[in-house]
Protein backbone atom coordinates (compact mmCIF):
# COMPACT_ATOMS: atom_id res chain seq x y z
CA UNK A 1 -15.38 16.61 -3.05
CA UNK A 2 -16.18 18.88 -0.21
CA UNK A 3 -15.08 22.72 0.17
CA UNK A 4 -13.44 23.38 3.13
CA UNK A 5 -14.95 25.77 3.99
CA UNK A 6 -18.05 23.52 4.57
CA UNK A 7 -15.85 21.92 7.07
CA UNK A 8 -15.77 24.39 9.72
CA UNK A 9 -16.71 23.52 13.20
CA UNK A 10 -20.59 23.58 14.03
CA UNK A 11 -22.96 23.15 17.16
CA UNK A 12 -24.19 20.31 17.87
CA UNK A 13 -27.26 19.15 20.01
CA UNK A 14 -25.92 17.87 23.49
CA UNK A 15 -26.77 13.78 23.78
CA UNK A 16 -26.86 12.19 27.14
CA UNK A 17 -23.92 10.34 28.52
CA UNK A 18 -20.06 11.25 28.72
CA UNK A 19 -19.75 14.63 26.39
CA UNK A 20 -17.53 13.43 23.42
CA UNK A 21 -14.71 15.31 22.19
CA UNK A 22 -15.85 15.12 18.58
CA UNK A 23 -18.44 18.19 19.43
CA UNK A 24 -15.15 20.39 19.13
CA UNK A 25 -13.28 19.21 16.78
CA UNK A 26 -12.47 21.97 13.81
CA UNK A 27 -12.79 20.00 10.71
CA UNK A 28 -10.46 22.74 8.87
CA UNK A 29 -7.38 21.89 11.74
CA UNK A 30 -8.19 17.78 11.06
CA UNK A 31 -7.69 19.10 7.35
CA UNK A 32 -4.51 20.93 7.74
CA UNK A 33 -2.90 17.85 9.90
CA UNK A 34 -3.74 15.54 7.08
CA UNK A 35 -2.36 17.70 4.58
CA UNK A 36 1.05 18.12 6.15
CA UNK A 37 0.92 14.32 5.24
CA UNK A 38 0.75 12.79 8.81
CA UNK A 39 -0.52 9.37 9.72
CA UNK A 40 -3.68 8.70 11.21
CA UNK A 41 -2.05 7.48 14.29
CA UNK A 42 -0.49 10.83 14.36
CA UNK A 43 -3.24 13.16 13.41
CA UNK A 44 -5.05 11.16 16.57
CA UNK A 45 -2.13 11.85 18.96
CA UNK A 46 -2.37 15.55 18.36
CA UNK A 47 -6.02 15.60 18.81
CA UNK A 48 -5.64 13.79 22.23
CA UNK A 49 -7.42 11.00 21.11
CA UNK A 50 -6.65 6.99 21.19
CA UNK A 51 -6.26 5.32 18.11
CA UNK A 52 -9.84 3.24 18.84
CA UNK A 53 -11.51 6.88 18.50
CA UNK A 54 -10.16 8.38 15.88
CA UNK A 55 -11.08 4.82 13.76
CA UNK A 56 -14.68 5.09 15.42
CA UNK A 57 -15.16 8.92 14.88
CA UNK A 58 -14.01 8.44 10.94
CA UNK A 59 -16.64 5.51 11.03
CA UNK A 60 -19.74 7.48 11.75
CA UNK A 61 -18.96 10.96 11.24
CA UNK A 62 -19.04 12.01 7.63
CA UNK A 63 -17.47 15.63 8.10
CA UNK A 64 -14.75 14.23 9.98
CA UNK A 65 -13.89 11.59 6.95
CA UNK A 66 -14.36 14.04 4.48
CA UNK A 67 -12.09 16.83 6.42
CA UNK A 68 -9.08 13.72 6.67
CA UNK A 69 -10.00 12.95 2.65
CA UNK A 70 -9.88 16.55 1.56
CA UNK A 71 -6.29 16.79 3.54
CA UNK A 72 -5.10 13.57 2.02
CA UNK A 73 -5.95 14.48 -1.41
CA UNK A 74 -3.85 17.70 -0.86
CA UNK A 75 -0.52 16.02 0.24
CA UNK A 76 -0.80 13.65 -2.56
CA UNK A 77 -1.45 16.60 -5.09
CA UNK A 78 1.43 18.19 -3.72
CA UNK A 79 3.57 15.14 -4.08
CA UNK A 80 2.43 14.50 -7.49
CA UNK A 81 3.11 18.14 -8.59
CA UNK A 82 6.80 17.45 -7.22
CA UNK A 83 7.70 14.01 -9.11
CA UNK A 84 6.12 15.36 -11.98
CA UNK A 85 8.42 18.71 -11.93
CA UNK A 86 11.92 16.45 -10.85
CA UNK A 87 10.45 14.07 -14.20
CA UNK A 88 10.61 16.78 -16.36
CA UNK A 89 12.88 19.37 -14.76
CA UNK A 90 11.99 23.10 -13.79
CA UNK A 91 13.17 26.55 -13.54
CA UNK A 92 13.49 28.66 -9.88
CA UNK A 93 14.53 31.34 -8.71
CA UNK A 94 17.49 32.25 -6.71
CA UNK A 95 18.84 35.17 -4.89
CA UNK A 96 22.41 36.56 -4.49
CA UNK A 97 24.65 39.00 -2.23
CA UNK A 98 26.74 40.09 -4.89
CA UNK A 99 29.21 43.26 -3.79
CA UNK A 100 28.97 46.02 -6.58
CA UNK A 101 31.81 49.24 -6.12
CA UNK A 102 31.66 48.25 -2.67
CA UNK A 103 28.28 47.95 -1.84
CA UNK A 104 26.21 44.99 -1.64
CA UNK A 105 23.26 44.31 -3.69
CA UNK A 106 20.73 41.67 -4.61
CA UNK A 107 20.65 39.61 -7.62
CA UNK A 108 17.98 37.43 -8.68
CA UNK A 109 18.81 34.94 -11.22
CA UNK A 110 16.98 32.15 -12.90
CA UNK A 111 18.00 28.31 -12.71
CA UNK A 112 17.34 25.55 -14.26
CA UNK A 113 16.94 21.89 -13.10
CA UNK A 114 17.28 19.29 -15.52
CA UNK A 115 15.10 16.50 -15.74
CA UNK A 116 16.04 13.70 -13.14
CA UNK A 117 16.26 10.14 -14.38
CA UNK A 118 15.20 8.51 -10.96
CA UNK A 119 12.02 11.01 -11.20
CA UNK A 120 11.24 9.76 -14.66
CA UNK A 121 11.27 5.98 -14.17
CA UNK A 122 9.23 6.17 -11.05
CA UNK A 123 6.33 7.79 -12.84
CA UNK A 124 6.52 6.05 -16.00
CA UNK A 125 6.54 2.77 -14.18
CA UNK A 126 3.30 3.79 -12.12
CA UNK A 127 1.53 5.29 -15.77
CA UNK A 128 2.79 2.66 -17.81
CA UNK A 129 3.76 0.20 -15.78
CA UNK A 130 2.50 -2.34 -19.30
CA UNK A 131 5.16 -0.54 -21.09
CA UNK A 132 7.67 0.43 -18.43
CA UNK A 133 7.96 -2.18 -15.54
CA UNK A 134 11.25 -3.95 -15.13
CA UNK A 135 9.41 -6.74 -12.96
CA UNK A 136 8.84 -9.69 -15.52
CA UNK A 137 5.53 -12.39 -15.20
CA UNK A 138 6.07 -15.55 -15.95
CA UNK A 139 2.78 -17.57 -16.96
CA UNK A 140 3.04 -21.39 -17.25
CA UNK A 141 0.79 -23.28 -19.04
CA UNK A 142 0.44 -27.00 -20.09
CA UNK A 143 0.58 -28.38 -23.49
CA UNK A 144 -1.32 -26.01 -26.26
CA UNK A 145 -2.19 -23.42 -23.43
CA UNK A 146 -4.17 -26.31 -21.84
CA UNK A 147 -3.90 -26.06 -17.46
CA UNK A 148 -0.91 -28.20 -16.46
CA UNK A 149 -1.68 -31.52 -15.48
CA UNK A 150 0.26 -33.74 -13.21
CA UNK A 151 0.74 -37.44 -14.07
CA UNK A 152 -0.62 -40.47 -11.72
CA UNK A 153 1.67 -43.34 -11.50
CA UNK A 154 0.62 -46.58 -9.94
CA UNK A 155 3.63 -48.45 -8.66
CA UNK A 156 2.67 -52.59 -7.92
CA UNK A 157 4.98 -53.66 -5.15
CA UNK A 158 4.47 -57.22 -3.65
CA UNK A 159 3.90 -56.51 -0.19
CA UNK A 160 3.86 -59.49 1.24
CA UNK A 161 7.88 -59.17 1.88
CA UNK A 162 6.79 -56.50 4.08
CA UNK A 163 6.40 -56.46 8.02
CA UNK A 164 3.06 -54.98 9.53
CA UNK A 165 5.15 -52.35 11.16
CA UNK A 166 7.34 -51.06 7.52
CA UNK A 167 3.81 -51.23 5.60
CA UNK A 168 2.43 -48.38 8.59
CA UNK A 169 5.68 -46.52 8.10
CA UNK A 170 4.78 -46.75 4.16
CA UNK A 171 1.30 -45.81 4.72
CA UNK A 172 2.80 -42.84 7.26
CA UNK A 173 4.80 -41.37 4.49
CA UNK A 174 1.91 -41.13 2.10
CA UNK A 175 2.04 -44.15 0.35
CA UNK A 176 -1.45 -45.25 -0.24
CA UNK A 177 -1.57 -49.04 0.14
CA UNK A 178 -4.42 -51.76 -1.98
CA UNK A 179 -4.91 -54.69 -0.16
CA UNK A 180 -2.96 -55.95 2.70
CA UNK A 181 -0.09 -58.69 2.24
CA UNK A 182 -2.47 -61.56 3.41
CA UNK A 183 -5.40 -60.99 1.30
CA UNK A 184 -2.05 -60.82 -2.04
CA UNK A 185 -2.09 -63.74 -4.13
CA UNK A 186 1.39 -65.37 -3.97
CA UNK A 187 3.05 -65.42 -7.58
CA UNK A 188 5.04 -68.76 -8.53
């Protein structure tokens, strides 16, 4: 991955045209904005850019992708680093006006914080999701693990007690039809 301090802001040669507001962008700002974990539709409001540029400047300008990678990767470390210390619990400190005699003073103590159970099924369902999902797939299968097949039936009606316009309702409904009533042989 790229250092960020290879990110910093650089001259560029001057093209022809309508200057572009890419030639000033600091790379280590697009970084930080991406790190405090906002969007890329926010990242491109507070660069004073439309949506449509910010999706064209991450197109075809590596430093700028990299700098919005790099500041991704961070806020998801961070997160990470968070679940994984609520999963298993973690000691901090905290500070205290106690009054001693009289006279305040400052006590720093340590405390712990247990393990939390919401913390520990969310990770163990994304790392083990084989061993830990509550979501349940059903696989159906025909007989002997063979594809399931469905069955044909052909139904012989005598259609010749049928008008022209019921057989077209028949037909309409998705009834396919062999031979029309005239062409039937009449049974005794």
């Amino acid at each position: 991955m790229t250092d960020s301090s290879k990110l910093e802001k650089k001259p560029r040669r001057r093209k022809l045209g309508h200057p572009s507001l890419l030639e000033d962008i600091d790379y280590n700002f697009v970084t930080r904005l991406a790190m405090l974990g906002l969007k890329e539709k926010q990242i491109a409001g507070v660069l004073g850019i439309s949506e449509e540029t910010f999706y064209q400047w991450k197109k075809r300008d590596k430093e700028f992708r990299q700098a919005l990678e790099l500041g991704e990767i961070g806020a998801d470390t961070k997160v990470v680093q968070a679940l994984y210390e609520k999963a298993i619990g973690y000691e901090y400190e905290e500070t205290q006006v106690v009054t001693v005699k009289g006279k305040p003073q400052v006590v720093r103590y340590k405390k712990k914080l247990p393990p939390e159970t919401y913390a520990i099924n969310i990770w163990l369902r994304n790392r083990h999701p084989e061993l830990w999902c509550t979501a349940q797939r059903m696989e159906l299968t025909g007989k002997n693990g063979q594809p399931i097949t469905t069955a044909n039936f052909n139904i012989n009606i005598d259609l010749t007690k049928y008008t022209d316009e019921e057989l077209e309702i028949l037909e309409k409904a998705g009834f396919k039809l062999i031979g029309k009533p005239e062409e039937a042989e009449i049974l005794d």
